[in-house]
ModelCIF file with pLDDT and N, C-alpha, C, O atoms, coordinates in Angstrom:
data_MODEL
#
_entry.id   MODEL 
#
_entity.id                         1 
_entity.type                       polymer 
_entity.pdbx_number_of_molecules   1 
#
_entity_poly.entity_id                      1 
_entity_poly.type                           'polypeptide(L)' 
_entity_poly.nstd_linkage                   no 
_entity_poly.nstd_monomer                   no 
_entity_poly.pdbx_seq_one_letter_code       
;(UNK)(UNK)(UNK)(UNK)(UNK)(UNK)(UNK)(UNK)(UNK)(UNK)(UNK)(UNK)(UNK)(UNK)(UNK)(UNK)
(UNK)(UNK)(UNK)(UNK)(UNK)(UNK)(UNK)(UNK)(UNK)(UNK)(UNK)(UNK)(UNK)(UNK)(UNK)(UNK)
(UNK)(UNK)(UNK)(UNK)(UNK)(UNK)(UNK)(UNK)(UNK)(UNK)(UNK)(UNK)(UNK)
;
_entity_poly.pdbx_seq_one_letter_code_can   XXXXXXXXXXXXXXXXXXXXXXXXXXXXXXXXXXXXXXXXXXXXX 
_entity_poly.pdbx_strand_id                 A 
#
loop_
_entity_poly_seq.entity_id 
_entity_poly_seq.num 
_entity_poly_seq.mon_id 
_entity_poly_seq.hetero 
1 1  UNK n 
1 2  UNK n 
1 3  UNK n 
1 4  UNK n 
1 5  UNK n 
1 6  UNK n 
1 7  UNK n 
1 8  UNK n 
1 9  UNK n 
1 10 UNK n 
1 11 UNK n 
1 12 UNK n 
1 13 UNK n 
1 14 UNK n 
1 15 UNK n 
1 16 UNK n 
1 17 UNK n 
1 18 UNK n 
1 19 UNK n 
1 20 UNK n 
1 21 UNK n 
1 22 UNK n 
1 23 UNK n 
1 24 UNK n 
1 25 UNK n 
1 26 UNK n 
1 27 UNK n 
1 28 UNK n 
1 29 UNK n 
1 30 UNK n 
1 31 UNK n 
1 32 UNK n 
1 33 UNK n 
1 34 UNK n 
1 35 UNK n 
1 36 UNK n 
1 37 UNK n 
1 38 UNK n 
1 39 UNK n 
1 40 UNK n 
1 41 UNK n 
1 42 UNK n 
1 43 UNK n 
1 44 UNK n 
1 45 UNK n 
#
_struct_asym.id          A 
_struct_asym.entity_id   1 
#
loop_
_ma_qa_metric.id 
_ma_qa_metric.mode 
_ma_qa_metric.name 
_ma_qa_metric.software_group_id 
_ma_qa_metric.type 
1 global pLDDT . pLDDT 
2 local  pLDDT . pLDDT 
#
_ma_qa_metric_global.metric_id      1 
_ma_qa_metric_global.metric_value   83.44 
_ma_qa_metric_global.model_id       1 
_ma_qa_metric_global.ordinal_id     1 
#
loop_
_ma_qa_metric_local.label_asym_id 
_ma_qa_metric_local.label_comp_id 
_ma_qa_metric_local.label_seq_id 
_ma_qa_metric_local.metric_id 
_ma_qa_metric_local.metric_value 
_ma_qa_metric_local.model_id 
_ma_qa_metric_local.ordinal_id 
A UNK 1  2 54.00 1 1  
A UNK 2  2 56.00 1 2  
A UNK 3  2 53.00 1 3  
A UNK 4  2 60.00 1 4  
A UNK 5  2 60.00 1 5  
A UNK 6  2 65.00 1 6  
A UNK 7  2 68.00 1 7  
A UNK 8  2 68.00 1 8  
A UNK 9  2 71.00 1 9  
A UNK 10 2 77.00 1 10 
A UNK 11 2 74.00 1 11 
A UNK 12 2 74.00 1 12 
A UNK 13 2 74.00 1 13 
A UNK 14 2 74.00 1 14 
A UNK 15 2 75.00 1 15 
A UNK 16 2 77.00 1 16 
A UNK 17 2 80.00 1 17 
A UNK 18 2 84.00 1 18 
A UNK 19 2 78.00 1 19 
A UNK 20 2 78.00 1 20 
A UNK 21 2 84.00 1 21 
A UNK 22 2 86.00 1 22 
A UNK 23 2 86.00 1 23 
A UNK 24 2 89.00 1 24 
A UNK 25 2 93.00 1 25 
A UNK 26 2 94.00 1 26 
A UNK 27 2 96.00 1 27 
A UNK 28 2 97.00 1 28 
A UNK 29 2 96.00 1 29 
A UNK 30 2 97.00 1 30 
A UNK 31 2 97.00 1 31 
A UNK 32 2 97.00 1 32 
A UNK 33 2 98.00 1 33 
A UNK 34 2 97.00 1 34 
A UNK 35 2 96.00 1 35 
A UNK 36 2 94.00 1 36 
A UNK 37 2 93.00 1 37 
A UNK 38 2 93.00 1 38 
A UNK 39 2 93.00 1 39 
A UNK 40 2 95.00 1 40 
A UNK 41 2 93.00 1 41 
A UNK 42 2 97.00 1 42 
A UNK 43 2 98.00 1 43 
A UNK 44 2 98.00 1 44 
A UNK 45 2 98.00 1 45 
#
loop_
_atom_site.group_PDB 
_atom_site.id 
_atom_site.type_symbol 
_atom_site.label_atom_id 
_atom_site.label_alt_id 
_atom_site.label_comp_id 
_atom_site.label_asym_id 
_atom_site.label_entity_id 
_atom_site.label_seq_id 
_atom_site.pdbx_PDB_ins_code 
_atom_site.Cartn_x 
_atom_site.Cartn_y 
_atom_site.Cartn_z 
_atom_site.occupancy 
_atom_site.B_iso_or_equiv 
_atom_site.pdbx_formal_charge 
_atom_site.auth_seq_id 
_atom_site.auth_comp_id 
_atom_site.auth_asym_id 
_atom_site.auth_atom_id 
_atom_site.pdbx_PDB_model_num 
ATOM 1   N N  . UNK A 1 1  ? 0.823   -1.207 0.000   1.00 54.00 ? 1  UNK A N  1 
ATOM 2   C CA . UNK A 1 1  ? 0.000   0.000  0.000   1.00 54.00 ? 1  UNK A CA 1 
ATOM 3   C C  . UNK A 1 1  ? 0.855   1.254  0.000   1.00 54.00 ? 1  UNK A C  1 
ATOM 4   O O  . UNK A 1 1  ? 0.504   2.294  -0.558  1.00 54.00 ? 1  UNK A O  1 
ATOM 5   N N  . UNK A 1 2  ? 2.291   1.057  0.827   1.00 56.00 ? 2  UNK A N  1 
ATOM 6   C CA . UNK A 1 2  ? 3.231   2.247  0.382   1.00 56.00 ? 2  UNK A CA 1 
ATOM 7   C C  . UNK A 1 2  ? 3.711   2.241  -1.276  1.00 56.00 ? 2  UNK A C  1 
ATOM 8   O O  . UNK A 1 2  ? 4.411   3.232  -1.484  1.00 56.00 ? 2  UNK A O  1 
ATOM 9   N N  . UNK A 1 3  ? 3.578   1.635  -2.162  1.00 53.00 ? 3  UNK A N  1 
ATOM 10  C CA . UNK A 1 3  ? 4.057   1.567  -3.222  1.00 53.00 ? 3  UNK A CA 1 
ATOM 11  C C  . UNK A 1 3  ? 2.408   2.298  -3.837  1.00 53.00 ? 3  UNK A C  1 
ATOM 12  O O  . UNK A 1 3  ? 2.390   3.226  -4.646  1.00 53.00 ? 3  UNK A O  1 
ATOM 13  N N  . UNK A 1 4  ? 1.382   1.783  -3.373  1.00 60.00 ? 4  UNK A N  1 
ATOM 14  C CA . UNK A 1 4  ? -0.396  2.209  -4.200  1.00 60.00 ? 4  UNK A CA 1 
ATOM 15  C C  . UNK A 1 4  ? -0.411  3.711  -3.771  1.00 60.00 ? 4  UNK A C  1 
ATOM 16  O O  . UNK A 1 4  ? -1.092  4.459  -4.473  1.00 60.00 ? 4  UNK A O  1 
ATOM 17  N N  . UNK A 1 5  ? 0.223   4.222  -2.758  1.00 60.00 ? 5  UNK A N  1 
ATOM 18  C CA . UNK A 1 5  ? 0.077   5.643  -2.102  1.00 60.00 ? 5  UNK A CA 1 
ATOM 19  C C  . UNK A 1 5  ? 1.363   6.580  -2.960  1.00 60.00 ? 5  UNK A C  1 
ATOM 20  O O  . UNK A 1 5  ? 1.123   7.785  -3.046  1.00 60.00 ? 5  UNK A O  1 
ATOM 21  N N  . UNK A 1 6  ? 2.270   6.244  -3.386  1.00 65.00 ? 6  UNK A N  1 
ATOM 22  C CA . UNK A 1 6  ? 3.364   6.588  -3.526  1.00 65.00 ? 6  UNK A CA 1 
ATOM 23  C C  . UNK A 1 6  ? 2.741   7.023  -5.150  1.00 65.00 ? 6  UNK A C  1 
ATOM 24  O O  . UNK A 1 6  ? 2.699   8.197  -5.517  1.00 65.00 ? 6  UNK A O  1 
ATOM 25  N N  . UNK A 1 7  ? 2.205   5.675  -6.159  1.00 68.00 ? 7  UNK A N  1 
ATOM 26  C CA . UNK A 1 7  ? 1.384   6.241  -6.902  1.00 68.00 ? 7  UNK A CA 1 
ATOM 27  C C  . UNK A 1 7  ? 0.579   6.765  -7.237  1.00 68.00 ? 7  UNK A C  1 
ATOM 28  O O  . UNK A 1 7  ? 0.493   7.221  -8.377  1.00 68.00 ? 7  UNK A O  1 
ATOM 29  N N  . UNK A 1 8  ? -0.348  6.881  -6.280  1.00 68.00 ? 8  UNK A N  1 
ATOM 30  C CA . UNK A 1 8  ? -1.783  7.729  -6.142  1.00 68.00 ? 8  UNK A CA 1 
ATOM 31  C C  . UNK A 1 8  ? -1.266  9.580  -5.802  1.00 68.00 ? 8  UNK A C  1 
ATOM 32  O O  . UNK A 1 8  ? -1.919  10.561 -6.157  1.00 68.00 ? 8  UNK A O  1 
ATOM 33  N N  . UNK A 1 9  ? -0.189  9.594  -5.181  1.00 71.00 ? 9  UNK A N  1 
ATOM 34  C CA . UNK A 1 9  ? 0.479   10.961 -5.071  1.00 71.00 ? 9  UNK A CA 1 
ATOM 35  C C  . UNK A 1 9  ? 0.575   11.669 -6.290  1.00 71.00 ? 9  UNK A C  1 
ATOM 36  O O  . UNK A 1 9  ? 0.191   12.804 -6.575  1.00 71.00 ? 9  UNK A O  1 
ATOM 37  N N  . UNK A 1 10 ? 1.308   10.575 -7.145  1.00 77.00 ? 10 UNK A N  1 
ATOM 38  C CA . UNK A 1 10 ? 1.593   10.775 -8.890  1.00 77.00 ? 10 UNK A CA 1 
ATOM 39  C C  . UNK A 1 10 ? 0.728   11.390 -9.339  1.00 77.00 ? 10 UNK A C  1 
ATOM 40  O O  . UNK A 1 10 ? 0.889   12.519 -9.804  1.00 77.00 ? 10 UNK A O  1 
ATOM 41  N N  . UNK A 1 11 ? -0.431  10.752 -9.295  1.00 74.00 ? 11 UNK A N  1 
ATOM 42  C CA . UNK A 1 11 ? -1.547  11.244 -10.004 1.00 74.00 ? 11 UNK A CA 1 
ATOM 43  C C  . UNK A 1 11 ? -2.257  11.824 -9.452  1.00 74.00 ? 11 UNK A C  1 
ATOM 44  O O  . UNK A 1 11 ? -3.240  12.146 -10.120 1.00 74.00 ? 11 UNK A O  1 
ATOM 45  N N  . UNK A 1 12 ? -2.243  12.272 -8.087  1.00 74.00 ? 12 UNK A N  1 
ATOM 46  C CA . UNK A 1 12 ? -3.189  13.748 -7.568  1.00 74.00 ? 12 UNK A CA 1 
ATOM 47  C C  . UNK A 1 12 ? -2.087  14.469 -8.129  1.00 74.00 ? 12 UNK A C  1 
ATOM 48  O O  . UNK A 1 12 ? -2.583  15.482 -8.624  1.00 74.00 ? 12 UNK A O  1 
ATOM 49  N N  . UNK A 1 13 ? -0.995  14.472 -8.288  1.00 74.00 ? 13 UNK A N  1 
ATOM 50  C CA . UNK A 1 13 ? 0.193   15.970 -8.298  1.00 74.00 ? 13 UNK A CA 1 
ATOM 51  C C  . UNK A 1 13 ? -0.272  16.281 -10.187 1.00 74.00 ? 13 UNK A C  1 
ATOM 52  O O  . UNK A 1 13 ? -0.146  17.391 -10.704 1.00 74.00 ? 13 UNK A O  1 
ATOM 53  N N  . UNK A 1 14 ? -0.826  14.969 -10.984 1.00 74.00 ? 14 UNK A N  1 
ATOM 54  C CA . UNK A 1 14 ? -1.223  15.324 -12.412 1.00 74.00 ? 14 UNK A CA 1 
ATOM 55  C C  . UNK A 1 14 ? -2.425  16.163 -12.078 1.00 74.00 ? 14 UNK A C  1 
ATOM 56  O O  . UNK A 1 14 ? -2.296  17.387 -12.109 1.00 74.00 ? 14 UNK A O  1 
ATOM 57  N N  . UNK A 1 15 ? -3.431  15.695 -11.804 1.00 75.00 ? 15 UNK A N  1 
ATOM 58  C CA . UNK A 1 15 ? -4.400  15.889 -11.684 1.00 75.00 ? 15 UNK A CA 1 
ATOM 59  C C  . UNK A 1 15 ? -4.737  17.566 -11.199 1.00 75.00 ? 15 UNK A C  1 
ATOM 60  O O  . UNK A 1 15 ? -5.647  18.349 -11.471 1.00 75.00 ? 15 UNK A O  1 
ATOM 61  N N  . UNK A 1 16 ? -3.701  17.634 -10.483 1.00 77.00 ? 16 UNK A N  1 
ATOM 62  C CA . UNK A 1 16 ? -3.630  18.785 -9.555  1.00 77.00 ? 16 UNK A CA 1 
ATOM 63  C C  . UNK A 1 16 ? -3.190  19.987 -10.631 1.00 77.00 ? 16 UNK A C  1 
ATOM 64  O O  . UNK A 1 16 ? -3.558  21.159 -10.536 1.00 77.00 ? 16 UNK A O  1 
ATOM 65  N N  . UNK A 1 17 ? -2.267  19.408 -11.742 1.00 80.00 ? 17 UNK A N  1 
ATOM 66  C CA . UNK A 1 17 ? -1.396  20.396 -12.428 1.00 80.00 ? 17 UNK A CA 1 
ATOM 67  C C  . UNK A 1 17 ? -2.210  20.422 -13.586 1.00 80.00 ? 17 UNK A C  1 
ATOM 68  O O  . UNK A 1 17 ? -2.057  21.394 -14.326 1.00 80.00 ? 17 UNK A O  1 
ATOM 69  N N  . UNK A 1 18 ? -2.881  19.729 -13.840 1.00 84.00 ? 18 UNK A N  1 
ATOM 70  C CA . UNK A 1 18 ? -4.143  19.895 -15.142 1.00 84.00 ? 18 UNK A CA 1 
ATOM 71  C C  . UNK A 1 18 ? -5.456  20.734 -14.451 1.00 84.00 ? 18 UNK A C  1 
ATOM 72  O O  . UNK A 1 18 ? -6.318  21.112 -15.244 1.00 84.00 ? 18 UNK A O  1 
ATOM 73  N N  . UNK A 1 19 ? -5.604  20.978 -13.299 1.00 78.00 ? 19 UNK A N  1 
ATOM 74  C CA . UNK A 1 19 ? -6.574  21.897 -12.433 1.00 78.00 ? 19 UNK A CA 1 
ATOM 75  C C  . UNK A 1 19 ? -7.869  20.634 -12.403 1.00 78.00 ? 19 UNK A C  1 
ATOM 76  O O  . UNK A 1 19 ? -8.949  21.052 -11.987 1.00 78.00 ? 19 UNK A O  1 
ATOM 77  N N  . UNK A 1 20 ? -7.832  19.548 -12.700 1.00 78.00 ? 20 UNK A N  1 
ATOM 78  C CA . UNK A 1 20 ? -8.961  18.753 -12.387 1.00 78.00 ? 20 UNK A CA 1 
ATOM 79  C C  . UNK A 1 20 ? -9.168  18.966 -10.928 1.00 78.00 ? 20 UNK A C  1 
ATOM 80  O O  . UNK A 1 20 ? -10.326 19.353 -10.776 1.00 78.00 ? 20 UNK A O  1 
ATOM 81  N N  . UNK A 1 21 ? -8.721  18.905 -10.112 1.00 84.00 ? 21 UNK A N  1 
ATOM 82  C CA . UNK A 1 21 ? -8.882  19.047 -8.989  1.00 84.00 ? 21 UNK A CA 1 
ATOM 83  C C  . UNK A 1 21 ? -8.286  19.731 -8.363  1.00 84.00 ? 21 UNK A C  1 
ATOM 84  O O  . UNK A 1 21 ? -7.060  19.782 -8.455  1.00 84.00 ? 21 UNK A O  1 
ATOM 85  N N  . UNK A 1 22 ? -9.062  20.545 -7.443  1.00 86.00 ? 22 UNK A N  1 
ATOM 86  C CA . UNK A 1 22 ? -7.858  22.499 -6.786  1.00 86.00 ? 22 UNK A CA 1 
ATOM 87  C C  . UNK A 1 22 ? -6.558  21.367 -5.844  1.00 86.00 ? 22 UNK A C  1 
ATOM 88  O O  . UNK A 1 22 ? -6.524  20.284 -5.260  1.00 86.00 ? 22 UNK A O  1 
ATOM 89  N N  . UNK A 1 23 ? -5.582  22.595 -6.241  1.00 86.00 ? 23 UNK A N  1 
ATOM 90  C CA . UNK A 1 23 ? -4.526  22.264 -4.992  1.00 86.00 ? 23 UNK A CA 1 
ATOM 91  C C  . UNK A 1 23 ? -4.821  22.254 -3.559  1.00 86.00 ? 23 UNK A C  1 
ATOM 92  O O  . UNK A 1 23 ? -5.726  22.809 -2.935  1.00 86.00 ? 23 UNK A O  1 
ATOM 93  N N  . UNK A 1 24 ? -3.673  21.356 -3.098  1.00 89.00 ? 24 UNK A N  1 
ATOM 94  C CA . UNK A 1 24 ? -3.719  21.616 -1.654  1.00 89.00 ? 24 UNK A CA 1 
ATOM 95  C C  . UNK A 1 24 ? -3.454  23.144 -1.225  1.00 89.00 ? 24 UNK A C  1 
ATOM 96  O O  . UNK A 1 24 ? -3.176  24.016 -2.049  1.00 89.00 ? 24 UNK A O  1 
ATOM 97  N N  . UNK A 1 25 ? -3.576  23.377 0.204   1.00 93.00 ? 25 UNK A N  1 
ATOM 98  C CA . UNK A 1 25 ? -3.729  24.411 0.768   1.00 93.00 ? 25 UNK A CA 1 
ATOM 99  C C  . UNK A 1 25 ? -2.094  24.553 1.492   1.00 93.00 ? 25 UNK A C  1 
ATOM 100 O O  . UNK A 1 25 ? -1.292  23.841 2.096   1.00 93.00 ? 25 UNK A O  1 
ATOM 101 N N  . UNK A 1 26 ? -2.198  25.761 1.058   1.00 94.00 ? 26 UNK A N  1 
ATOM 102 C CA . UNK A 1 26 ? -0.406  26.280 1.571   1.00 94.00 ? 26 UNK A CA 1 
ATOM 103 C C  . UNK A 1 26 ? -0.249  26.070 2.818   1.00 94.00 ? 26 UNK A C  1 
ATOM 104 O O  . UNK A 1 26 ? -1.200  26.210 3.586   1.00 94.00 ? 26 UNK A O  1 
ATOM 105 N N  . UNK A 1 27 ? 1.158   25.639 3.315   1.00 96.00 ? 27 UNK A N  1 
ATOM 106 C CA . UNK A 1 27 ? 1.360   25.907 4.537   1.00 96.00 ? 27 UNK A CA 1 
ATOM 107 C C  . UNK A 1 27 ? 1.842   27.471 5.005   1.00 96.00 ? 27 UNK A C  1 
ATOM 108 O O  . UNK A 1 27 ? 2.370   28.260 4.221   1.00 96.00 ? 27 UNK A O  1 
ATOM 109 N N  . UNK A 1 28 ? 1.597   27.726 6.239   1.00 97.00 ? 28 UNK A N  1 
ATOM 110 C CA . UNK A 1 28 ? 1.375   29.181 6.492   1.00 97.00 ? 28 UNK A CA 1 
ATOM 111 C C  . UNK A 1 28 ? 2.696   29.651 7.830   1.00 97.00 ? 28 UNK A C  1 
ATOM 112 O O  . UNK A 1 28 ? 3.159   28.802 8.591   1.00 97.00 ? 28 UNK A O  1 
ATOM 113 N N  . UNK A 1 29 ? 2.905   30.404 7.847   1.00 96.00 ? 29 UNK A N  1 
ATOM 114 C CA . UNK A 1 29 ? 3.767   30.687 8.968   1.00 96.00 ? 29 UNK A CA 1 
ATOM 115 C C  . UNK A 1 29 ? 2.973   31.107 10.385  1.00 96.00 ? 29 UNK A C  1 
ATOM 116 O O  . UNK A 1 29 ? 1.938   31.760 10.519  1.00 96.00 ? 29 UNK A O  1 
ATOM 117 N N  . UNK A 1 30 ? 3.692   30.598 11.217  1.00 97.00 ? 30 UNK A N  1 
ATOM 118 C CA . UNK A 1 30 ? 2.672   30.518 12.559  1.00 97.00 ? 30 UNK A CA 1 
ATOM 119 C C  . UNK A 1 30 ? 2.404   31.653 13.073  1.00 97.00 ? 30 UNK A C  1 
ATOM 120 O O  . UNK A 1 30 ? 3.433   32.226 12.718  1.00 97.00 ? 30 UNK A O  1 
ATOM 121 N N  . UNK A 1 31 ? 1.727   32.566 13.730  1.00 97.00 ? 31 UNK A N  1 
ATOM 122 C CA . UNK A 1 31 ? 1.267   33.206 14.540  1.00 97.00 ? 31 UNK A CA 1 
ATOM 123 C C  . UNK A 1 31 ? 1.185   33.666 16.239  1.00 97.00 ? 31 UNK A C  1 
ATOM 124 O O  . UNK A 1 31 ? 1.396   32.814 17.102  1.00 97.00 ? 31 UNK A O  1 
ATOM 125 N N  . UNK A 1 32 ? 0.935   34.760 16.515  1.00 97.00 ? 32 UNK A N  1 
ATOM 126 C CA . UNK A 1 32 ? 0.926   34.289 18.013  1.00 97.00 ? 32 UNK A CA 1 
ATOM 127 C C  . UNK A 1 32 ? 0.408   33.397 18.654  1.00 97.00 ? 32 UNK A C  1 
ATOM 128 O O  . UNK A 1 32 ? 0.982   32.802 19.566  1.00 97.00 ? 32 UNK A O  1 
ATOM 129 N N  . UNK A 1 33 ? -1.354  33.059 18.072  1.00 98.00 ? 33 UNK A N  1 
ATOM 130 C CA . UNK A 1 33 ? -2.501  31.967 18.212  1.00 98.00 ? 33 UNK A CA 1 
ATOM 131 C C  . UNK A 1 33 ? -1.032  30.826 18.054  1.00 98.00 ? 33 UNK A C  1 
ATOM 132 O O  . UNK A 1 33 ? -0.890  30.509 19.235  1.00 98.00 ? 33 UNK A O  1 
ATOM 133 N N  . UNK A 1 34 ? -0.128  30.218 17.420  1.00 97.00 ? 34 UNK A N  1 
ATOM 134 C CA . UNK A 1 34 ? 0.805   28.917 17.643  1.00 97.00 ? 34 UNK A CA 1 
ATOM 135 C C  . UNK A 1 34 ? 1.814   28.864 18.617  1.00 97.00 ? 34 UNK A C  1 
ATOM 136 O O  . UNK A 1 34 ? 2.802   28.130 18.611  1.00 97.00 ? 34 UNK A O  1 
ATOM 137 N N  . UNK A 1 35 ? 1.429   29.851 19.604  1.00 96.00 ? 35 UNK A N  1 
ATOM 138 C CA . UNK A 1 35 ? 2.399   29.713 20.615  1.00 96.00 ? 35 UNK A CA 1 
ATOM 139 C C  . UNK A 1 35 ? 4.112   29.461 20.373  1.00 96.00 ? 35 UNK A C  1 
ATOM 140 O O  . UNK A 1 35 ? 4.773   30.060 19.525  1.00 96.00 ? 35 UNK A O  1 
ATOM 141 N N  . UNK A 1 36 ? 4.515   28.682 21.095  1.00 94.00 ? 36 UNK A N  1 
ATOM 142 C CA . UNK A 1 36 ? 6.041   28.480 21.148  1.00 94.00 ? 36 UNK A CA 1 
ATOM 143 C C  . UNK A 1 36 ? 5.944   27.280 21.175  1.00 94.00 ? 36 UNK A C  1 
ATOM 144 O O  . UNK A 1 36 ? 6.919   26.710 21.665  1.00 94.00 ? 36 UNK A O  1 
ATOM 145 N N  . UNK A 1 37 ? 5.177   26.689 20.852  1.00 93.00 ? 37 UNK A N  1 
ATOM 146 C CA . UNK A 1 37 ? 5.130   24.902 20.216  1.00 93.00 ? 37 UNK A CA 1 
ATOM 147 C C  . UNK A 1 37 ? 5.404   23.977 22.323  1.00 93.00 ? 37 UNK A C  1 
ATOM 148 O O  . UNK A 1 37 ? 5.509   22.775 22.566  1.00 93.00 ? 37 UNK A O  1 
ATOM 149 N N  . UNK A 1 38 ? 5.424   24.996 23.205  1.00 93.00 ? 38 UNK A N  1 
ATOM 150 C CA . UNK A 1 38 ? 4.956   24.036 24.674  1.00 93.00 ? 38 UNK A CA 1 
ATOM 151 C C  . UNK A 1 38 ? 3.180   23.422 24.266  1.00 93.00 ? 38 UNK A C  1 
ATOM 152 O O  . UNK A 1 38 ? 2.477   23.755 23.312  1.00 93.00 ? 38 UNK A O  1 
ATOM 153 N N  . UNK A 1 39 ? 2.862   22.417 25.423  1.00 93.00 ? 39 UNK A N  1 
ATOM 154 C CA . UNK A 1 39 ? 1.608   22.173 25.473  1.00 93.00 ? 39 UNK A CA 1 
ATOM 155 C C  . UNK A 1 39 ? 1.308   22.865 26.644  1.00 93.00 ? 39 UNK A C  1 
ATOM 156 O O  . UNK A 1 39 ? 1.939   22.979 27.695  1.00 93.00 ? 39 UNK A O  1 
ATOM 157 N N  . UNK A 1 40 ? 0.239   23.305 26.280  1.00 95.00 ? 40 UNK A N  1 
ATOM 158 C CA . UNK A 1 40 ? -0.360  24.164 27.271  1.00 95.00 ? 40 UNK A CA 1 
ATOM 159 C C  . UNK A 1 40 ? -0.392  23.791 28.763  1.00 95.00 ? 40 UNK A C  1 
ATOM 160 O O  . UNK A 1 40 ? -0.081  22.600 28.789  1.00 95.00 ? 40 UNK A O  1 
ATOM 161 N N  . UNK A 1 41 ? -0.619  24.231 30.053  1.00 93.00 ? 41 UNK A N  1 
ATOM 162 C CA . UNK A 1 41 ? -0.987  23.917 31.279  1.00 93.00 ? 41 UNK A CA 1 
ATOM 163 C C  . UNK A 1 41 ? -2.061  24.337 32.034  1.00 93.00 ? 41 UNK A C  1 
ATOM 164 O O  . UNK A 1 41 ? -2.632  23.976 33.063  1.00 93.00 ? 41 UNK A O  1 
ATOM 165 N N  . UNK A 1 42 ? -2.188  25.438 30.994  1.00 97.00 ? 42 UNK A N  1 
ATOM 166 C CA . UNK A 1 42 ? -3.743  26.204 32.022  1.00 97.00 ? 42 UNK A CA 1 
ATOM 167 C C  . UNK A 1 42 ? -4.974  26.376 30.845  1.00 97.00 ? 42 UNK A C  1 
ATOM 168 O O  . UNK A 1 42 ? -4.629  26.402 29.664  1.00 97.00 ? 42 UNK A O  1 
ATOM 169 N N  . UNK A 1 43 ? -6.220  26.476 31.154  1.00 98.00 ? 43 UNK A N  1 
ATOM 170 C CA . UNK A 1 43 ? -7.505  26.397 29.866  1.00 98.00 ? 43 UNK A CA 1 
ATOM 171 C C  . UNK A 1 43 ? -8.301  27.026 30.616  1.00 98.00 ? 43 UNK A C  1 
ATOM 172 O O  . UNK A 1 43 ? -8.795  26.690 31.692  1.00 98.00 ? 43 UNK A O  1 
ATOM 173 N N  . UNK A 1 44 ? -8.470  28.431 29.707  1.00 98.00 ? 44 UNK A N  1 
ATOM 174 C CA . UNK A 1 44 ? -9.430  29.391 29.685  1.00 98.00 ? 44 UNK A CA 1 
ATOM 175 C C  . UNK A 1 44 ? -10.497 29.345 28.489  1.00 98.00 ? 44 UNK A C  1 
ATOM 176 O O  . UNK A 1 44 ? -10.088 29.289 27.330  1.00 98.00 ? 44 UNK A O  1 
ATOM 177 N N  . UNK A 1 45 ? -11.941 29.370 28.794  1.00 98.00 ? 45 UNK A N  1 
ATOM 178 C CA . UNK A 1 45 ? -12.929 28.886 28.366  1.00 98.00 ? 45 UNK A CA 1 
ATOM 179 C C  . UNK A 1 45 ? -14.181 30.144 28.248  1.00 98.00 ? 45 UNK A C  1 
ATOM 180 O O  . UNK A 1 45 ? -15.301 29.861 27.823  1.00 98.00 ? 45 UNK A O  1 
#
């Protein structure tokens, strides 16, 4: 199934570049909302 995924990538990245189907969504640079990548300790609600 890593070899069926590896090809199925292939052909969303065609698919993707012929506009059949929209691209993925950009990755974005983090914000204050992403903190400093700790897990939290306190939850305000």
């Amino acid at each position: 199934r890593g070899f069926e995924a590896a090809r199925t990538q292939r052909e969303l990245a065609e698919l993707t570049a012929s506009g059949a189907i929209p691209p993925p969504p950009p990755a974005v640079v983090p914000n204050l909302l992403n903190g400093d990548g700790t897990i939290p300790t306190g939850h305000s609600i």
